[in-house]
C-alpha atoms as a PDB file:
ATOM      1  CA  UNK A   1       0.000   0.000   0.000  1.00  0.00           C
ATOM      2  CA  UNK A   2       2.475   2.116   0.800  1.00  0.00           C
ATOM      3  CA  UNK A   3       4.833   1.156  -2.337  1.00  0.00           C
ATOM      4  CA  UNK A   4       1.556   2.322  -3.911  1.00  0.00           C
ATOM      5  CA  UNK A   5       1.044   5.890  -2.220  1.00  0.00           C
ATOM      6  CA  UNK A   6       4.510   6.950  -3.296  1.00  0.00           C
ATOM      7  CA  UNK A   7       4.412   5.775  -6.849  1.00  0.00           C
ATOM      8  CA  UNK A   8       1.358   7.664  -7.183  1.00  0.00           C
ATOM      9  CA  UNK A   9       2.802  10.686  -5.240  1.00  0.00           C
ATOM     10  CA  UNK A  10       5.754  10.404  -8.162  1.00  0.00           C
ATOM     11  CA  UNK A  11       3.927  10.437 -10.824  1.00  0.00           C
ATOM     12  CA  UNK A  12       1.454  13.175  -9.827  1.00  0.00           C
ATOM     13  CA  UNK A  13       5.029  15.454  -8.923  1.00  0.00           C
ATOM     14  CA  UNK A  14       6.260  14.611 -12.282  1.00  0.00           C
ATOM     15  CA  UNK A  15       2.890  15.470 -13.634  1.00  0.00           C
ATOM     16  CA  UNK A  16       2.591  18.909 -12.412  1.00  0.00           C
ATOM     17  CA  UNK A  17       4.999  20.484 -13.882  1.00  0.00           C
ATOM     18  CA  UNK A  18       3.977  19.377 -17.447  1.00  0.00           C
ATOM     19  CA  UNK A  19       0.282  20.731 -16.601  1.00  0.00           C
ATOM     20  CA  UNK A  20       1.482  23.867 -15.426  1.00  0.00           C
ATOM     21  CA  UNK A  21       3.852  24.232 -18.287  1.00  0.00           C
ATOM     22  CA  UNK A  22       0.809  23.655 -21.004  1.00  0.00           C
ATOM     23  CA  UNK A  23      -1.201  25.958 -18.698  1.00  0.00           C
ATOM     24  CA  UNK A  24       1.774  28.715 -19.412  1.00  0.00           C
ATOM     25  CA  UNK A  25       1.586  28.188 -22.707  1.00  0.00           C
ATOM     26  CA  UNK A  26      -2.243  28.216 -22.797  1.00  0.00           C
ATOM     27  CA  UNK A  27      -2.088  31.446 -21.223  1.00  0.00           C
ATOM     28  CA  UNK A  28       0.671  32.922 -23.074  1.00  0.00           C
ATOM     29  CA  UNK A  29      -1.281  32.211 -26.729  1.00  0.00           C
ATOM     30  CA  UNK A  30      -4.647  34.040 -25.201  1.00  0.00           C
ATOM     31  CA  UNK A  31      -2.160  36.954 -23.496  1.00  0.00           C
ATOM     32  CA  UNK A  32      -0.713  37.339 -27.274  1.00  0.00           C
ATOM     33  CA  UNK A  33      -4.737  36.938 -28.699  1.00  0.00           C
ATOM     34  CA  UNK A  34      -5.309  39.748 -26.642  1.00  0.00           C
ATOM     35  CA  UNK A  35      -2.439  41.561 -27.518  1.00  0.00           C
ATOM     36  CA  UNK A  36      -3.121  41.788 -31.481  1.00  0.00           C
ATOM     37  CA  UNK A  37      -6.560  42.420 -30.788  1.00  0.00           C
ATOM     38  CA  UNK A  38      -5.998  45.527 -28.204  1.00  0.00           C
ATOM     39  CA  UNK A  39      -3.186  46.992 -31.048  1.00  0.00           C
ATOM     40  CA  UNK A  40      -5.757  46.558 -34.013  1.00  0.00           C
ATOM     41  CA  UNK A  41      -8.462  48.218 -31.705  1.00  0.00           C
ATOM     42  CA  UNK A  42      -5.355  51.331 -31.522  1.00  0.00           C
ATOM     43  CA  UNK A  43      -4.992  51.402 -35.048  1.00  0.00           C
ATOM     44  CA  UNK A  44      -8.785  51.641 -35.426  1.00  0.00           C
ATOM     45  CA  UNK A  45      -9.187  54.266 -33.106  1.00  0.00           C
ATOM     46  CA  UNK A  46      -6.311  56.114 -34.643  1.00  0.00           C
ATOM     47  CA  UNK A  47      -7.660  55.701 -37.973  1.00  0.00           C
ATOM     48  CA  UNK A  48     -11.213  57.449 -36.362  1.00  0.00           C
ATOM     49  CA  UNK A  49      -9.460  59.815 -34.950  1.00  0.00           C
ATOM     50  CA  UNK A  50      -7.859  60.941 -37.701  1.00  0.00           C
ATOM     51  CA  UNK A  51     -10.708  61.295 -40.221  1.00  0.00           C
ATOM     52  CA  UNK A  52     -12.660  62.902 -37.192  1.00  0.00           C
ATOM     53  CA  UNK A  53     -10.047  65.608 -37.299  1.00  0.00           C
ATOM     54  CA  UNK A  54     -10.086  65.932 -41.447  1.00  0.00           C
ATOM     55  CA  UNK A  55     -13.730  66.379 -40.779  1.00  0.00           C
ATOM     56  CA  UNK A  56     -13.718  68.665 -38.347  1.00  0.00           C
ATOM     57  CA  UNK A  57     -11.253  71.303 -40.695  1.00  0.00           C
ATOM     58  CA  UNK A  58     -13.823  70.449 -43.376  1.00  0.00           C
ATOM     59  CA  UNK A  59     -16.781  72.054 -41.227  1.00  0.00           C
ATOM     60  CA  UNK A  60     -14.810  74.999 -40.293  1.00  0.00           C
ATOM     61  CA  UNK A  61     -13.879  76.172 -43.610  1.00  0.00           C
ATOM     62  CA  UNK A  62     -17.496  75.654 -44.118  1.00  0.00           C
ATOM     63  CA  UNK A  63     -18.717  77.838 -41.158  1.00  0.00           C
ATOM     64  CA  UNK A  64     -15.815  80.617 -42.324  1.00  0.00           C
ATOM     65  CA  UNK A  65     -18.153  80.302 -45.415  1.00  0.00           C
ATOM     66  CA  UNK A  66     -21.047  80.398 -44.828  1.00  0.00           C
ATOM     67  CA  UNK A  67     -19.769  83.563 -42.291  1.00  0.00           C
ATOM     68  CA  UNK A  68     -18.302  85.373 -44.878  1.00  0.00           C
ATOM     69  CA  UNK A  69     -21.460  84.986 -47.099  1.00  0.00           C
ATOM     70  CA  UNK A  70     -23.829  86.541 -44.290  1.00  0.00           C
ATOM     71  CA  UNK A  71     -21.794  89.433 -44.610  1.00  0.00           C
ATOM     72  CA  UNK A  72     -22.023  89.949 -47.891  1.00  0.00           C
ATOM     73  CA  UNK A  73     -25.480  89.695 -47.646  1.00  0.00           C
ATOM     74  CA  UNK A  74     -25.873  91.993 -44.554  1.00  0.00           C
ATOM     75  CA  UNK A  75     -23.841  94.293 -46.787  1.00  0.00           C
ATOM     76  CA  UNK A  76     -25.838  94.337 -49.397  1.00  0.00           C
ATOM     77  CA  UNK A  77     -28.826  94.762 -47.927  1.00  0.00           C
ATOM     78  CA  UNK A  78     -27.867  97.635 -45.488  1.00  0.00           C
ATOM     79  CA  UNK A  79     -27.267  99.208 -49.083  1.00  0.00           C
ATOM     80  CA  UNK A  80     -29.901 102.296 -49.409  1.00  0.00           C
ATOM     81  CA  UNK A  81     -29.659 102.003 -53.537  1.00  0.00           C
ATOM     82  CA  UNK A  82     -29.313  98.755 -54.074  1.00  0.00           C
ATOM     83  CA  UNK A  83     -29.207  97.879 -58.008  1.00  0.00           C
ATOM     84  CA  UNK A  84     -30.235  95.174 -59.900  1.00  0.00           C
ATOM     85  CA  UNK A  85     -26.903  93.937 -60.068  1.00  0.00           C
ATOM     86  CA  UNK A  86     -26.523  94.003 -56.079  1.00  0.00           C
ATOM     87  CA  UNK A  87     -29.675  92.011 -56.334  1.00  0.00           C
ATOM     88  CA  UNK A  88     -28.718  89.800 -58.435  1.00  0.00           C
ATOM     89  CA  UNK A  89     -25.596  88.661 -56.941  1.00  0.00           C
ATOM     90  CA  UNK A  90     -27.501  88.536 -53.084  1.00  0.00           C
ATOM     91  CA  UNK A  91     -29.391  86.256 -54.481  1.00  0.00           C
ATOM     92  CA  UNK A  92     -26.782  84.090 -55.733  1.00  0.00           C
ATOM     93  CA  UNK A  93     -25.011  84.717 -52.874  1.00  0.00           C
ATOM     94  CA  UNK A  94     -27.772  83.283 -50.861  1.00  0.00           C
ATOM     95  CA  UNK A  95     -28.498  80.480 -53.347  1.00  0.00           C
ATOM     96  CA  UNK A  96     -24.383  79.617 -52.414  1.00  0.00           C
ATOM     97  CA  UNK A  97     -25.131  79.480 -49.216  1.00  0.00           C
ATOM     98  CA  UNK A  98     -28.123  77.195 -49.325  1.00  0.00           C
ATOM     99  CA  UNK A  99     -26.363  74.690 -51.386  1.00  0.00           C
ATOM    100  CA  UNK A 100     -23.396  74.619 -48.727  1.00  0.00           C
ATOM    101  CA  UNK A 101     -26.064  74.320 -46.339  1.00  0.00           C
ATOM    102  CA  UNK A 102     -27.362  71.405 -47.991  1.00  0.00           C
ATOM    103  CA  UNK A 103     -24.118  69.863 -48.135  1.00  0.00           C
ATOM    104  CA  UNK A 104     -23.691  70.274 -44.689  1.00  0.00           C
ATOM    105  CA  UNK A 105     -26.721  68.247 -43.880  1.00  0.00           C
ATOM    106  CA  UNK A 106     -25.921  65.794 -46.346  1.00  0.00           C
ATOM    107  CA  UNK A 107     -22.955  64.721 -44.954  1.00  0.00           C
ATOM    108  CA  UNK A 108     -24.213  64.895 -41.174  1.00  0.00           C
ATOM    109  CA  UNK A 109     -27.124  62.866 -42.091  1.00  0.00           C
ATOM    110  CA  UNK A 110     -24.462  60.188 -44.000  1.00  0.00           C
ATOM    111  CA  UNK A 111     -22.453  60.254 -40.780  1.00  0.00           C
ATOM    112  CA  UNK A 112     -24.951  59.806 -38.827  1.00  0.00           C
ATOM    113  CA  UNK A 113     -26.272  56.786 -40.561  1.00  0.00           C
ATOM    114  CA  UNK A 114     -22.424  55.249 -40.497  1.00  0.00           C
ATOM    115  CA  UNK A 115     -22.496  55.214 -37.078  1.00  0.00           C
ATOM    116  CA  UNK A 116     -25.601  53.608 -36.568  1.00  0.00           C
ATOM    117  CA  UNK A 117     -24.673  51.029 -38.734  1.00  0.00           C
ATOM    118  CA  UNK A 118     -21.366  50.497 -36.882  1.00  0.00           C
END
């Protein structure tokens, strides 16, 4: 019985350390799994934050637009003689801004879907 005990006792200590070794290893591939997976989320998240910033400058010079074309239009119609031509180019002027405007929306509404569909 006792010849028994010890061969058992043996063969679980020589066991142990080939369970715990595959049990590194085990661990090891999932630490590396996670790894990849963390540094592909970075790249994502770069890659976002990048074209949030490219959209961003895209909006401004938009806004400077759109500012610079109120002006124009509070310009022209502060004007006591206004002309035909002065007319005429307010209402392009404002026809300029509604089709920036448009665009505006366009793209917000296009964005907007993306990232519901993400």
């Amino acid at each position: 019985m006792k010849k028994t005990l010890i061969v058992l006792i043996i063969m679980t200590c020589c066991a142990c350390p080939l369970a715990s070794k595959s049990q590194k290893v085990s661990l090891q591939s999932q630490r590396d799994s996670l790894q990849e997976l963390f540094n592909a989320s970075l790249v994502m998240l770069d890659s976002l934050a990048g074209n949030n910033f490219k959209l961003t400058k895209q909006i401004e010079k938009l806004n400077i637009q759109v500012a610079t074309l109120q002006k124009e239009i509070n310009k022209l119609s502060k004007e006591k003689n206004e002309t035909t031509a002065a007319l005429t180019n307010a209402k392009k002027i404002i026809a300029d801004q509604n089709t920036t405007i448009n665009k505006l929306e366009a793209e917000l509404k296009r964005l907007t879907q993306a990232k519901k569909t993400q």
